[in-house]
Protein backbone atom coordinates (compact mmCIF):
# COMPACT_ATOMS: atom_id res chain seq x y z
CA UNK A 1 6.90 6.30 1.84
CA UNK A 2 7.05 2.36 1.86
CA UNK A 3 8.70 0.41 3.86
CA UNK A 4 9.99 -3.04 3.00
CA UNK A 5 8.39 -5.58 4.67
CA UNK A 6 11.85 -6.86 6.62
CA UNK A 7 11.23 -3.51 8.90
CA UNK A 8 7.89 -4.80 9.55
CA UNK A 9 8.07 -8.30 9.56
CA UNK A 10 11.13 -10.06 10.63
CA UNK A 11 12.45 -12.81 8.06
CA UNK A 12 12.05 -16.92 8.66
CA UNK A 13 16.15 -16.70 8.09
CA UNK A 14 16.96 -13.78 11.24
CA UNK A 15 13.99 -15.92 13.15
CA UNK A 16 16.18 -19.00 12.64
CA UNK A 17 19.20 -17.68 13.65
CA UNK A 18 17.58 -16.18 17.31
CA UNK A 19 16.31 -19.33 18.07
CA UNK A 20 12.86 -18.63 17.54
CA UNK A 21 12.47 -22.18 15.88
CA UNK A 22 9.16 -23.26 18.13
CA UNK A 23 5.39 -24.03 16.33
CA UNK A 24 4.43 -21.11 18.50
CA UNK A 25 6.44 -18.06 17.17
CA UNK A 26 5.76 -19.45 13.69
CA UNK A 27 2.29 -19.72 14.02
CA UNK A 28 2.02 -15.65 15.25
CA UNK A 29 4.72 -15.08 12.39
CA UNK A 30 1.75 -16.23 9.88
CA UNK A 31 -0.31 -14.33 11.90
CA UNK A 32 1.28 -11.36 11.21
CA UNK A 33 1.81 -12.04 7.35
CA UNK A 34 -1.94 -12.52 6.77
CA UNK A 35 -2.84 -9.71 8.68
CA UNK A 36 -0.43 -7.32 6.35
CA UNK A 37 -1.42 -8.79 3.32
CA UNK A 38 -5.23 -8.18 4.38
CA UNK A 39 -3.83 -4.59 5.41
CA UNK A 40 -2.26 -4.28 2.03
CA UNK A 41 -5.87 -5.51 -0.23
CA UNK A 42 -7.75 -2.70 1.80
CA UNK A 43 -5.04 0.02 1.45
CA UNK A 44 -5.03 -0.75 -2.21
CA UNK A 45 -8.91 -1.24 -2.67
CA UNK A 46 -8.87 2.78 -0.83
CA UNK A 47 -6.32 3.90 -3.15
CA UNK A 48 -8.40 2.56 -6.29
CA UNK A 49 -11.74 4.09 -4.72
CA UNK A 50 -9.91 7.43 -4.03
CA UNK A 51 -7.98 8.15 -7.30
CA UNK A 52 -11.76 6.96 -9.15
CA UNK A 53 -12.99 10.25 -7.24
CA UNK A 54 -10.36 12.26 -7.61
CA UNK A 55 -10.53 11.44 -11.56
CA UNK A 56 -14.31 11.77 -11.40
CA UNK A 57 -13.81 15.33 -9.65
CA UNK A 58 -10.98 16.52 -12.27
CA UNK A 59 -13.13 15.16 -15.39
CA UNK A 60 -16.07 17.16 -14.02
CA UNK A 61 -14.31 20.20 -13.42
CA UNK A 62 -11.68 20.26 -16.03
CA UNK A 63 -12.49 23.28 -18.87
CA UNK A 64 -11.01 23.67 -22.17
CA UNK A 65 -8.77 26.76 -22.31
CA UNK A 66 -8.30 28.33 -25.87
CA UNK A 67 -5.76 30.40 -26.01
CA UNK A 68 -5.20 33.26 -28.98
CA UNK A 69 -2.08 34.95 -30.40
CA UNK A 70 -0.97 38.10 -28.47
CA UNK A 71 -3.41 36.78 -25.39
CA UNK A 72 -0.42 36.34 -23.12
């Protein structure tokens, strides 16, 4: 499952309104978003690599099935 990213991340708007307005909680807020986003490129660059071998592994495998009348 997914989450949205407010469960993860709080937003600039509920940061506003608990008076987290300082440089230094917005500088760790941008923090956080770059380290998701890098999260996010490898999860997707391991999601490409494993449906390519899962693919590879089906195409390999796969075998033609004939099927005649009265076989079933």
């Amino acid at each position: 499952a997914i989450l949205p990213m407010e469960f993860m991340l709080s937003s600039l708007r509920i940061m506003g309104t608990r008076g987290l307005d300082n440089e230094k909680d917005l500088e760790k807020w941008i923090e956080k978003i770059i380290q998701l986003d890098e999260q996010r490129s490898i999860t997707h660059w391991s999601r490409k690599q494993e449906k390519a071998r899962q693919k590879a592994w089906h195409d390999r495998n796969i075998r033609d099935k004939k099927f005649e009348i009265g076989q079933m």
